[in-house]
PDB file of N, CA and C in Angstrom:
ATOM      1  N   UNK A   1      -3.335  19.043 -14.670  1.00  0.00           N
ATOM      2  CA  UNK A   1      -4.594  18.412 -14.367  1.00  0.00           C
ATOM      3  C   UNK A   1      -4.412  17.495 -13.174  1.00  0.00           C
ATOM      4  N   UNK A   2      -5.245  17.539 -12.171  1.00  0.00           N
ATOM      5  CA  UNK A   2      -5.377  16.723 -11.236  1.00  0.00           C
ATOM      6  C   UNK A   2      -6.609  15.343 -11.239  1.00  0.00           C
ATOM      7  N   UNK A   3      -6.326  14.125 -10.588  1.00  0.00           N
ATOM      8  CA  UNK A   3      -6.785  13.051 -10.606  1.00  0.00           C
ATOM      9  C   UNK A   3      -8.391  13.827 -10.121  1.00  0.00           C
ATOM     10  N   UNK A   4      -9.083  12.639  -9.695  1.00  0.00           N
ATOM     11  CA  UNK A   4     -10.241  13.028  -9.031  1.00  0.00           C
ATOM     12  C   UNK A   4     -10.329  13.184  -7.759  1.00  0.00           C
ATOM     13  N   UNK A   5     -10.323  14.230  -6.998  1.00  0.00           N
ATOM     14  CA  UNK A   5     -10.035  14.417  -5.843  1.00  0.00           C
ATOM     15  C   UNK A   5     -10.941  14.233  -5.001  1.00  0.00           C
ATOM     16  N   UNK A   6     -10.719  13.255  -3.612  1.00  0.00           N
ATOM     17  CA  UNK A   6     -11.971  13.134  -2.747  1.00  0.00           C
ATOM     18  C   UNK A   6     -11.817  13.655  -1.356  1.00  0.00           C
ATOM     19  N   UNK A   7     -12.231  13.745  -0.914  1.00  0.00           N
ATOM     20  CA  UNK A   7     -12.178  14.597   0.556  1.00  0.00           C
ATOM     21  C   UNK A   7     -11.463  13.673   1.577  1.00  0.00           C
ATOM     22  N   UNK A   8     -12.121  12.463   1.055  1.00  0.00           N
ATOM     23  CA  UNK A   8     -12.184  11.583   2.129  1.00  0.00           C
ATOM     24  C   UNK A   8     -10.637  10.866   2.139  1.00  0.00           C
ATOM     25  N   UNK A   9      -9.599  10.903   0.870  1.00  0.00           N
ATOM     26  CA  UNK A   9      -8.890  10.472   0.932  1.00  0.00           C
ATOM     27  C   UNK A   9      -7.628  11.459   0.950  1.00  0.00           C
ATOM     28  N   UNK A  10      -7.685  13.125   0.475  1.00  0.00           N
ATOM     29  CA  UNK A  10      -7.004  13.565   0.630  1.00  0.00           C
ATOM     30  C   UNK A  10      -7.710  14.875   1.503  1.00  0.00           C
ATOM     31  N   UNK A  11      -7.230  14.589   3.073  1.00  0.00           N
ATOM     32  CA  UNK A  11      -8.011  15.375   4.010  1.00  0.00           C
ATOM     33  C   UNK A  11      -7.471  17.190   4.181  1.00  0.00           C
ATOM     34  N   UNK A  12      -6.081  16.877   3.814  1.00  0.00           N
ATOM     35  CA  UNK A  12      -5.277  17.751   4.259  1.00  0.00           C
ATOM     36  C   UNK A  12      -5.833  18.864   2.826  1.00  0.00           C
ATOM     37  N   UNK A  13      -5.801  18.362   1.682  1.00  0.00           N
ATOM     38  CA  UNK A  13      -5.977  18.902   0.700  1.00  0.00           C
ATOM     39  C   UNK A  13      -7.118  20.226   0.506  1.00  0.00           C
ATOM     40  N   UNK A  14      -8.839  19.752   1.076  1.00  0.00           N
ATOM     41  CA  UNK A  14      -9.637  19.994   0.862  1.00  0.00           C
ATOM     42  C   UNK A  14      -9.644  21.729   0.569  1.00  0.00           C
ATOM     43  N   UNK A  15      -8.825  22.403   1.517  1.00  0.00           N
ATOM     44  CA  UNK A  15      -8.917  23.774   1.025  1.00  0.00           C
ATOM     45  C   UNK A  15      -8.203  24.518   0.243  1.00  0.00           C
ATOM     46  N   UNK A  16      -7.173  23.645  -0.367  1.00  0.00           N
ATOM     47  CA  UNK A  16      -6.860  23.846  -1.720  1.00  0.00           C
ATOM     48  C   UNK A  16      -7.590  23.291  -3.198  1.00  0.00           C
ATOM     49  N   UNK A  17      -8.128  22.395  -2.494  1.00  0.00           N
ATOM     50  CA  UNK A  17      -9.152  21.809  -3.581  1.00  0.00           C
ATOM     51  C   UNK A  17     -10.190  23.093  -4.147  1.00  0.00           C
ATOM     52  N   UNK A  18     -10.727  23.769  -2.895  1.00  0.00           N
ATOM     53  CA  UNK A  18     -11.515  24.368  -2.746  1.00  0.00           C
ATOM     54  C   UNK A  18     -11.239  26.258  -3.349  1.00  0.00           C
ATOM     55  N   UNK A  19     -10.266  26.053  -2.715  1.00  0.00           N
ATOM     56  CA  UNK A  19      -9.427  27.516  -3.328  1.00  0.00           C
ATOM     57  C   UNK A  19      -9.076  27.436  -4.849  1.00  0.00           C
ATOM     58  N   UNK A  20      -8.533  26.269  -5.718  1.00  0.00           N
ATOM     59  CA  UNK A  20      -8.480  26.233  -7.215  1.00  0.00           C
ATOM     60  C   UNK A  20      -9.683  25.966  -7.732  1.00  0.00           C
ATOM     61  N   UNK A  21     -10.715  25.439  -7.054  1.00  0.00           N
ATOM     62  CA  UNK A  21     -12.304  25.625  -8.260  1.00  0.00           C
ATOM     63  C   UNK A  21     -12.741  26.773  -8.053  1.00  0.00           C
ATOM     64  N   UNK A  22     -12.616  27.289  -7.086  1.00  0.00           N
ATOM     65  CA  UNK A  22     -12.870  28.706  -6.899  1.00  0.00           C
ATOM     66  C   UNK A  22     -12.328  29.796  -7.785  1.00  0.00           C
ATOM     67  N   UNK A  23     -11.159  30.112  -8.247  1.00  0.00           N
ATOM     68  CA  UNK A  23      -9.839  30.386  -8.548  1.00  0.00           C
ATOM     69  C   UNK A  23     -10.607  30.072 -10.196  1.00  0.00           C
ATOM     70  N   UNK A  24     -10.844  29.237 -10.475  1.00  0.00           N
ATOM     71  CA  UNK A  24     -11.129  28.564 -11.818  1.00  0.00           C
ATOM     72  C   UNK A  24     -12.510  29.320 -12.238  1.00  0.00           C
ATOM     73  N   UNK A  25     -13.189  29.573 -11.369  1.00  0.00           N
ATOM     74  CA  UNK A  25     -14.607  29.766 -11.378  1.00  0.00           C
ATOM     75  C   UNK A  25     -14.411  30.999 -11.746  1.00  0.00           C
ATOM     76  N   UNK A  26     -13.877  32.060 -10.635  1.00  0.00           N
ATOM     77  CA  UNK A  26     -14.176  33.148 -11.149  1.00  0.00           C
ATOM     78  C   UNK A  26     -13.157  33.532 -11.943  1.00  0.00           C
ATOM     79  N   UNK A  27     -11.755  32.767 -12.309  1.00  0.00           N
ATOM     80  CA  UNK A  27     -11.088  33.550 -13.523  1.00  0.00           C
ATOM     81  C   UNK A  27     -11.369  32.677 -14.905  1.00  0.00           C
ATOM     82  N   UNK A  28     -12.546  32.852 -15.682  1.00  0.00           N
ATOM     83  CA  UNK A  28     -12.778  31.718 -16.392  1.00  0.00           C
ATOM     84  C   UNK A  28     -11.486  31.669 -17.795  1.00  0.00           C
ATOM     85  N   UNK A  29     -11.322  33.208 -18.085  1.00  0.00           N
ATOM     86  CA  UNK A  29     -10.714  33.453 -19.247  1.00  0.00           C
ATOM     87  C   UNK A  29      -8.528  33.194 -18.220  1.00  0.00           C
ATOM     88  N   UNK A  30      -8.510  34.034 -17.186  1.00  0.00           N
ATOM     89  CA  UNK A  30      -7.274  34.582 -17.077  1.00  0.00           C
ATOM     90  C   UNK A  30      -6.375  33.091 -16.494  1.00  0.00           C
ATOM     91  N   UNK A  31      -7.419  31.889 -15.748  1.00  0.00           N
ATOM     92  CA  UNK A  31      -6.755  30.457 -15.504  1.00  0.00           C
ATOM     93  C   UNK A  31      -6.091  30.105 -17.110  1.00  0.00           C
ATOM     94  N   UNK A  32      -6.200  30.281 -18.089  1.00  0.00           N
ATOM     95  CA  UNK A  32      -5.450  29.872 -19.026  1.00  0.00           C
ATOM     96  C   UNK A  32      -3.973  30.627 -19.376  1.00  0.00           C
ATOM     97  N   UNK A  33      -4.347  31.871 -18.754  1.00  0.00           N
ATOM     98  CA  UNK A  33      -2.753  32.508 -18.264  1.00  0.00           C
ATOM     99  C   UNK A  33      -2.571  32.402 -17.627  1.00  0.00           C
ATOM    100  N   UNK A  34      -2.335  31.318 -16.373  1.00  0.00           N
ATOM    101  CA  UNK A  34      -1.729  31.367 -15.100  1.00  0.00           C
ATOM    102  C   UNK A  34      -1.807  31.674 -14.062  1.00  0.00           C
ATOM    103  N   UNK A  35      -3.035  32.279 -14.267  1.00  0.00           N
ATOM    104  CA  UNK A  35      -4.078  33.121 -13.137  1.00  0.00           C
ATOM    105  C   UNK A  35      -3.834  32.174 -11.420  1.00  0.00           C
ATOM    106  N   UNK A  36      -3.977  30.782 -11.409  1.00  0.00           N
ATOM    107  CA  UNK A  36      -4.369  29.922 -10.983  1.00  0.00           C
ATOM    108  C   UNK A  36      -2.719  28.788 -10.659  1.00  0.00           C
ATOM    109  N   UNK A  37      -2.196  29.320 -11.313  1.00  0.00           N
ATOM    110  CA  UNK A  37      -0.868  28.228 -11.213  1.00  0.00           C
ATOM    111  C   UNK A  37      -0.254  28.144  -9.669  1.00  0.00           C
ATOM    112  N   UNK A  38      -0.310  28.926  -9.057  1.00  0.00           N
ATOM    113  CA  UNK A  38       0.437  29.090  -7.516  1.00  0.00           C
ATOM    114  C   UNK A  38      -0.528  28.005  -6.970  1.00  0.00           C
ATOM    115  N   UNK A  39      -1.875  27.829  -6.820  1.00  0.00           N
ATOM    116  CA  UNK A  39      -2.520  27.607  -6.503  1.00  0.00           C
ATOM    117  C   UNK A  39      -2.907  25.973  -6.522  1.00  0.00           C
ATOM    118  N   UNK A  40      -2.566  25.511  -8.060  1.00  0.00           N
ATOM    119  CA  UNK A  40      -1.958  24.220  -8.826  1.00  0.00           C
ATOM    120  C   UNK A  40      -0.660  23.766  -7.921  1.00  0.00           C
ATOM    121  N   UNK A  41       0.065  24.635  -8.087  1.00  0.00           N
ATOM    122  CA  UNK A  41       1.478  23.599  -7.593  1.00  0.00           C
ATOM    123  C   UNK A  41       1.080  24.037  -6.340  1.00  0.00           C
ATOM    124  N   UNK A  42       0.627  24.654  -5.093  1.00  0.00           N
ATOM    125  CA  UNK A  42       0.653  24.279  -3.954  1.00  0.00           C
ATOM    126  C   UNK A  42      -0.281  23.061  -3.747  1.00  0.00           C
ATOM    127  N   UNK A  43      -1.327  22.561  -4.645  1.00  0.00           N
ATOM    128  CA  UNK A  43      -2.249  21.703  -4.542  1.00  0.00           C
ATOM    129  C   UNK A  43      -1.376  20.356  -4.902  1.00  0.00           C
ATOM    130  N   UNK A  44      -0.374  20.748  -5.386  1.00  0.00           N
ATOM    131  CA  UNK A  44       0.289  19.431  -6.033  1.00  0.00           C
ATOM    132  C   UNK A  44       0.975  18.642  -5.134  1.00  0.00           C
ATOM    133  N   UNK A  45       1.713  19.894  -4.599  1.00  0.00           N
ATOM    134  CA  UNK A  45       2.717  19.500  -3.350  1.00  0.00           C
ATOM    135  C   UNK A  45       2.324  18.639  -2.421  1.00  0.00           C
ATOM    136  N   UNK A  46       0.808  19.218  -1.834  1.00  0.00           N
ATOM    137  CA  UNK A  46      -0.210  18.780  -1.222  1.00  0.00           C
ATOM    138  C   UNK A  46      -0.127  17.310  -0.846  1.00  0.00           C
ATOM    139  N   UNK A  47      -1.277  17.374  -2.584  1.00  0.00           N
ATOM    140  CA  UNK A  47      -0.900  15.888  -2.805  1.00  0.00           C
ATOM    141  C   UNK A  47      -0.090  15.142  -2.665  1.00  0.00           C
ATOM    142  N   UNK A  48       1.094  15.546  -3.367  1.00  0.00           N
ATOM    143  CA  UNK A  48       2.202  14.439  -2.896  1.00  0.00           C
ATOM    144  C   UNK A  48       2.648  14.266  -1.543  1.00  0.00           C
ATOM    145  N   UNK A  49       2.578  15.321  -0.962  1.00  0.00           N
ATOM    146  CA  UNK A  49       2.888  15.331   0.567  1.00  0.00           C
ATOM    147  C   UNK A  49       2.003  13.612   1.302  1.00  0.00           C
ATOM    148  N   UNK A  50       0.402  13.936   0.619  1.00  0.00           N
ATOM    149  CA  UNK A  50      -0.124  13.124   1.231  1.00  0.00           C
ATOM    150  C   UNK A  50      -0.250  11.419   0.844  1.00  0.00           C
ATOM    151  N   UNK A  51       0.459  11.750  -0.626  1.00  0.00           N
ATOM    152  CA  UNK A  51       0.865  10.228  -1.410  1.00  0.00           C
ATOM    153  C   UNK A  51       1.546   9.689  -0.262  1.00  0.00           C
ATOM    154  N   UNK A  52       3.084  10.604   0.072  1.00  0.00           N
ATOM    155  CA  UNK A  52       4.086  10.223   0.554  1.00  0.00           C
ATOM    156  C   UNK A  52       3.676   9.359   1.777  1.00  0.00           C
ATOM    157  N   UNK A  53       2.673   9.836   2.182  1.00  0.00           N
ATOM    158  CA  UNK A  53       2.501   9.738   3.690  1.00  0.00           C
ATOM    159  C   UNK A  53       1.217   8.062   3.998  1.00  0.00           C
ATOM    160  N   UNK A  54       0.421   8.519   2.759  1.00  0.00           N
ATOM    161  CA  UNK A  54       0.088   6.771   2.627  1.00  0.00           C
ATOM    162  C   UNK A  54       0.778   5.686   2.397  1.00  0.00           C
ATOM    163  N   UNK A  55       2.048   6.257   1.022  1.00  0.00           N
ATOM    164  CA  UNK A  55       2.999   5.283   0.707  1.00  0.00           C
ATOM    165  C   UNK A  55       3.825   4.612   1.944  1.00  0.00           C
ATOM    166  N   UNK A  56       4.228   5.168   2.718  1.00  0.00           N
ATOM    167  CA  UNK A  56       4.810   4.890   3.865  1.00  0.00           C
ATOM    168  C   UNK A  56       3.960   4.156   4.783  1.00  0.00           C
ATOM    169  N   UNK A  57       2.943   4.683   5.437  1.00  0.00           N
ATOM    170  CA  UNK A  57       1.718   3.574   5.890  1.00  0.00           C
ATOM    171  C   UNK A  57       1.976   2.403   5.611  1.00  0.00           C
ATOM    172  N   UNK A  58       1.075   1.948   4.245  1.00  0.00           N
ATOM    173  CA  UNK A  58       0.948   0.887   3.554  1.00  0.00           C
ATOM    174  C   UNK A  58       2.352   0.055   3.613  1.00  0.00           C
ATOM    175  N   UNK A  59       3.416   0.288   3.239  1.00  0.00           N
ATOM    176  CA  UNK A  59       4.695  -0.013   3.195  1.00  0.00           C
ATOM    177  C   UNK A  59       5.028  -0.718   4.517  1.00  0.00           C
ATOM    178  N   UNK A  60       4.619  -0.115   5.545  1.00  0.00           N
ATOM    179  CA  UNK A  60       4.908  -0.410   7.060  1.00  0.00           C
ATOM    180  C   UNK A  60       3.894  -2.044   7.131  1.00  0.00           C
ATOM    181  N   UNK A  61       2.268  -1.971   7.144  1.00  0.00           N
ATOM    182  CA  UNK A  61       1.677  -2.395   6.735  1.00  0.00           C
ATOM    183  C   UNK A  61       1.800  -4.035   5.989  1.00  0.00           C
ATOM    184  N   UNK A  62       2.160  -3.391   4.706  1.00  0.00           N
ATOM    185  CA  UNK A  62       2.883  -4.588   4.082  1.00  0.00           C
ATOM    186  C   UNK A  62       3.778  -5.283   4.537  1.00  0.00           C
ATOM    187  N   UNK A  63       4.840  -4.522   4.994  1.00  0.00           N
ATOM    188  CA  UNK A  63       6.042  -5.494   5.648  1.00  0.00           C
ATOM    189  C   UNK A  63       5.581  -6.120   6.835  1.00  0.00           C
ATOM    190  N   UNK A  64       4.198  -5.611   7.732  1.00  0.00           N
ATOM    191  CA  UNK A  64       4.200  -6.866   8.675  1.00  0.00           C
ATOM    192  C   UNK A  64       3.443  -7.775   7.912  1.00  0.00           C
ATOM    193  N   UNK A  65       2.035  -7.815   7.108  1.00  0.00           N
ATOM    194  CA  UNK A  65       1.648  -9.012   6.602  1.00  0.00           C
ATOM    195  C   UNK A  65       2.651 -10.044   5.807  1.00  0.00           C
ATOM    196  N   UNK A  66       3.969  -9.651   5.182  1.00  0.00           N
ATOM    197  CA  UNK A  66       4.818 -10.471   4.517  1.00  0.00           C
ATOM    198  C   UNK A  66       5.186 -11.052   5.878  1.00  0.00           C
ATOM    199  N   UNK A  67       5.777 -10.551   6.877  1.00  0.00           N
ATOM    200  CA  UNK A  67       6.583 -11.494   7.759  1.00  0.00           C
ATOM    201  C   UNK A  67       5.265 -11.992   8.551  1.00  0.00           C
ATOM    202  N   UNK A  68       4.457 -12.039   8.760  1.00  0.00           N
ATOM    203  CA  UNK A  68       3.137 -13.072   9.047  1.00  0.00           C
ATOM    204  C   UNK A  68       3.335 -14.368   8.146  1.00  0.00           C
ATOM    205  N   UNK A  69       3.407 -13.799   6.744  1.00  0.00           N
ATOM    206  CA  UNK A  69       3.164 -14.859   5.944  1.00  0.00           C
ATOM    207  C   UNK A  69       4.029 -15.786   5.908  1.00  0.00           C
ATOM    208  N   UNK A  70       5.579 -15.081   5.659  1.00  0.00           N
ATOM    209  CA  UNK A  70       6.660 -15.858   5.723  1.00  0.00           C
ATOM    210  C   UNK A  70       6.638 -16.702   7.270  1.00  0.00           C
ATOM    211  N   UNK A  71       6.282 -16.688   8.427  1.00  0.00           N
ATOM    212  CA  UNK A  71       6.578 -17.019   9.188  1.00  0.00           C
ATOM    213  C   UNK A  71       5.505 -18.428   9.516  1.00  0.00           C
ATOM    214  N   UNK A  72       4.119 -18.022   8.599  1.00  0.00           N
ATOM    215  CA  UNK A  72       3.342 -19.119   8.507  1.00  0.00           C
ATOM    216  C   UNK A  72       4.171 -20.315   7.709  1.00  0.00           C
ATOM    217  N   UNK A  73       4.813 -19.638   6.825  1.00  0.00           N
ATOM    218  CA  UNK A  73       5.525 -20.007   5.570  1.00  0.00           C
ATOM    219  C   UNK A  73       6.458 -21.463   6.009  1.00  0.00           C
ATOM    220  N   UNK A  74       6.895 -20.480   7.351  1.00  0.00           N
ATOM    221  CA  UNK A  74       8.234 -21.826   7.899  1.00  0.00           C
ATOM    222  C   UNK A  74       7.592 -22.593   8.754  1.00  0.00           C
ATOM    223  N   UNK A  75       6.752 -22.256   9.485  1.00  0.00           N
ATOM    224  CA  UNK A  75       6.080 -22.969  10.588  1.00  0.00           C
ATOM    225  C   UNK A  75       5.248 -24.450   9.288  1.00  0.00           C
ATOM    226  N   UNK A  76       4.756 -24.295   8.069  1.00  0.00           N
ATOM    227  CA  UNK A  76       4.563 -25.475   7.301  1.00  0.00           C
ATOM    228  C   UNK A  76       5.724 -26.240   6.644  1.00  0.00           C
ATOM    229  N   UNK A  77       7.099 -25.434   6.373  1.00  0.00           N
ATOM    230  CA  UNK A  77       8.060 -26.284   6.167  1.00  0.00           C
ATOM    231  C   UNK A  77       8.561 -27.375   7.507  1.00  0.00           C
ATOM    232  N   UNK A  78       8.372 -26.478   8.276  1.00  0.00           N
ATOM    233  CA  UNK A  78       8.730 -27.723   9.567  1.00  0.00           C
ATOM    234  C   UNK A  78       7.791 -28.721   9.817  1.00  0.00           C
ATOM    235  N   UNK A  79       6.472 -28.283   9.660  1.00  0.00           N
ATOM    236  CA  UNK A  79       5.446 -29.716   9.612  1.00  0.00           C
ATOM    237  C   UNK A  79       6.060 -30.675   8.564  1.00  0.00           C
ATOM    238  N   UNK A  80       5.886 -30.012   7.713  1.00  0.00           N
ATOM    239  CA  UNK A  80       6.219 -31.093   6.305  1.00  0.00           C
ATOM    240  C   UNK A  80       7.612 -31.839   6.552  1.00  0.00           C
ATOM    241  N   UNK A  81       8.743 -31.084   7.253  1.00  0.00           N
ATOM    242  CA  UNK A  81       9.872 -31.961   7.925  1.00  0.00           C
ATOM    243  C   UNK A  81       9.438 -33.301   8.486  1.00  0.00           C
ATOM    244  N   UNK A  82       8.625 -32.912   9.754  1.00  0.00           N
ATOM    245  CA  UNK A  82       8.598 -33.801  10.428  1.00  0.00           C
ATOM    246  C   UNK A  82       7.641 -34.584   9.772  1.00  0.00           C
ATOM    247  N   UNK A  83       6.848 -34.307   9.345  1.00  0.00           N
ATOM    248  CA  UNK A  83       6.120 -35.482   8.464  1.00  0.00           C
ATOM    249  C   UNK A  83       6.789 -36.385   7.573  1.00  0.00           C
ATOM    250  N   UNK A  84       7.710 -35.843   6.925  1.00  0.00           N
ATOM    251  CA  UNK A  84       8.500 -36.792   6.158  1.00  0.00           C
ATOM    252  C   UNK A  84       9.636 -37.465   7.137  1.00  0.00           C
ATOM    253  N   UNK A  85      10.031 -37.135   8.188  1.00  0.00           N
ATOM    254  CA  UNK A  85      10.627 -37.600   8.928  1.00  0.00           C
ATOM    255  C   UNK A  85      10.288 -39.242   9.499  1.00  0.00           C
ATOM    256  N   UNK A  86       8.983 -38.227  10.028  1.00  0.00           N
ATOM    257  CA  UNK A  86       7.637 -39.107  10.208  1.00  0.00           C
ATOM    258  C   UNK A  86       7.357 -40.925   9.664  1.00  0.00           C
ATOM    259  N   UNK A  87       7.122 -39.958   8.264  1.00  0.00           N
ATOM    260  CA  UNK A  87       7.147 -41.328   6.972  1.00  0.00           C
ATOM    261  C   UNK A  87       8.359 -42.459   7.202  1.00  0.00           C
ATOM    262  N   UNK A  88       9.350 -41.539   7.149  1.00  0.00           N
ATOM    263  CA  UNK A  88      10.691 -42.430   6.891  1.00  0.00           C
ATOM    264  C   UNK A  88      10.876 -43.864   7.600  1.00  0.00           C
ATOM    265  N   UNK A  89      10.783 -43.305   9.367  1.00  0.00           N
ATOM    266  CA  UNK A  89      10.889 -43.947  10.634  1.00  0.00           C
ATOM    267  C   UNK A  89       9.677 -44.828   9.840  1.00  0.00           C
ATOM    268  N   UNK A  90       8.162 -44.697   9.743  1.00  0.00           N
ATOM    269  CA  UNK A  90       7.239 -45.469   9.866  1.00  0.00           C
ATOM    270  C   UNK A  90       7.675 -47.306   8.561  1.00  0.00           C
ATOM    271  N   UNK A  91       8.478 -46.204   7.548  1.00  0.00           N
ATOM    272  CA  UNK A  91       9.188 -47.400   6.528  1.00  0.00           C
ATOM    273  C   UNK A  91      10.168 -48.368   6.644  1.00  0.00           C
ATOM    274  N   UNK A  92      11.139 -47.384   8.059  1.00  0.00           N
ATOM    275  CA  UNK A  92      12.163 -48.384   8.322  1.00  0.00           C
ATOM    276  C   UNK A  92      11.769 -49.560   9.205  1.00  0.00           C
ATOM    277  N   UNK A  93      10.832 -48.986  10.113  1.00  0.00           N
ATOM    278  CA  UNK A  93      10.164 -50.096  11.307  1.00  0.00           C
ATOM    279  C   UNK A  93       9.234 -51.148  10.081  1.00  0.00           C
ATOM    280  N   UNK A  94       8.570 -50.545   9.351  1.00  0.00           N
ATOM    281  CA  UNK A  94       8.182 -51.593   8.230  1.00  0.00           C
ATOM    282  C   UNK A  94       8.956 -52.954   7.701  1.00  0.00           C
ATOM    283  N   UNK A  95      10.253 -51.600   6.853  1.00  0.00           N
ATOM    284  CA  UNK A  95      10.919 -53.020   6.746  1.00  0.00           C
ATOM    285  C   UNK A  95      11.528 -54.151   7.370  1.00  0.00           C
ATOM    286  N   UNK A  96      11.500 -53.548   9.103  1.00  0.00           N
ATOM    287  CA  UNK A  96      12.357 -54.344   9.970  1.00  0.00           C
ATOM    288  C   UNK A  96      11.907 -55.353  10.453  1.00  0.00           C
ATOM    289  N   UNK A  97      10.229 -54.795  10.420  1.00  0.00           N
ATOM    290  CA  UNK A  97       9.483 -56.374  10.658  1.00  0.00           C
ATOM    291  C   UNK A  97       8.977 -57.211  10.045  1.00  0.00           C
ATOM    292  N   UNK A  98       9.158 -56.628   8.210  1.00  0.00           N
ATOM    293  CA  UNK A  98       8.955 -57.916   7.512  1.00  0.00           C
ATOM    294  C   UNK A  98      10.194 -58.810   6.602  1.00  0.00           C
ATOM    295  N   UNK A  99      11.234 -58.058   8.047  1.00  0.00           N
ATOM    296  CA  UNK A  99      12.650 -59.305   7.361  1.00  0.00           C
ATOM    297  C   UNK A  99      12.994 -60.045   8.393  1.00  0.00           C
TER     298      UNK A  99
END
């Protein structure tokens, strides 16, 4: 059994999509013997071919928004450095002028 198949997301697919309802249609009785199986696993392959090929996308994808993030990530640890840096200096000049 296959998921719900959309055109729009598996492009490459469509004329195997098209060839197993077909396939299904007119062998109503003989698809339960196998009539139809070549037809299944080339549709499968398909698919996965085209999993593979989003998975990889996305993956690419992902790894630049992480190093965006991470890089926002350090650019606020260094504020927060110097801010506490910041603080420190502003406490020592404090205490220096009220001794």
């Amino acid at each position: 059994m296959h998921p719900a198949l959309a055109d729009h997301i598996n492009p490459g697919c469509v004329d195997l999509v098209e060839r197993l309802m077909t396939c299904h249609t007119e062998n109503s009785w003989a698809r339960f013997f196998g009539k139809c199986n070549a037809l299944s696993e080339a549709l499968n392959r398909c698919l996965g071919d085209e999993f593979e090929v989003r998975r990889k996308k996305q993956l690419v994808e992902a790894r630049t928004r992480r190093s965006q993030v991470e890089a926002k990530w350090a650019e606020q640890r260094e504020d927060d450095r110097q801010h506490e840096e910041f603080e420190r200096q502003q406490q020592k000049r404090k205490a220096a002028a009220d001794s």
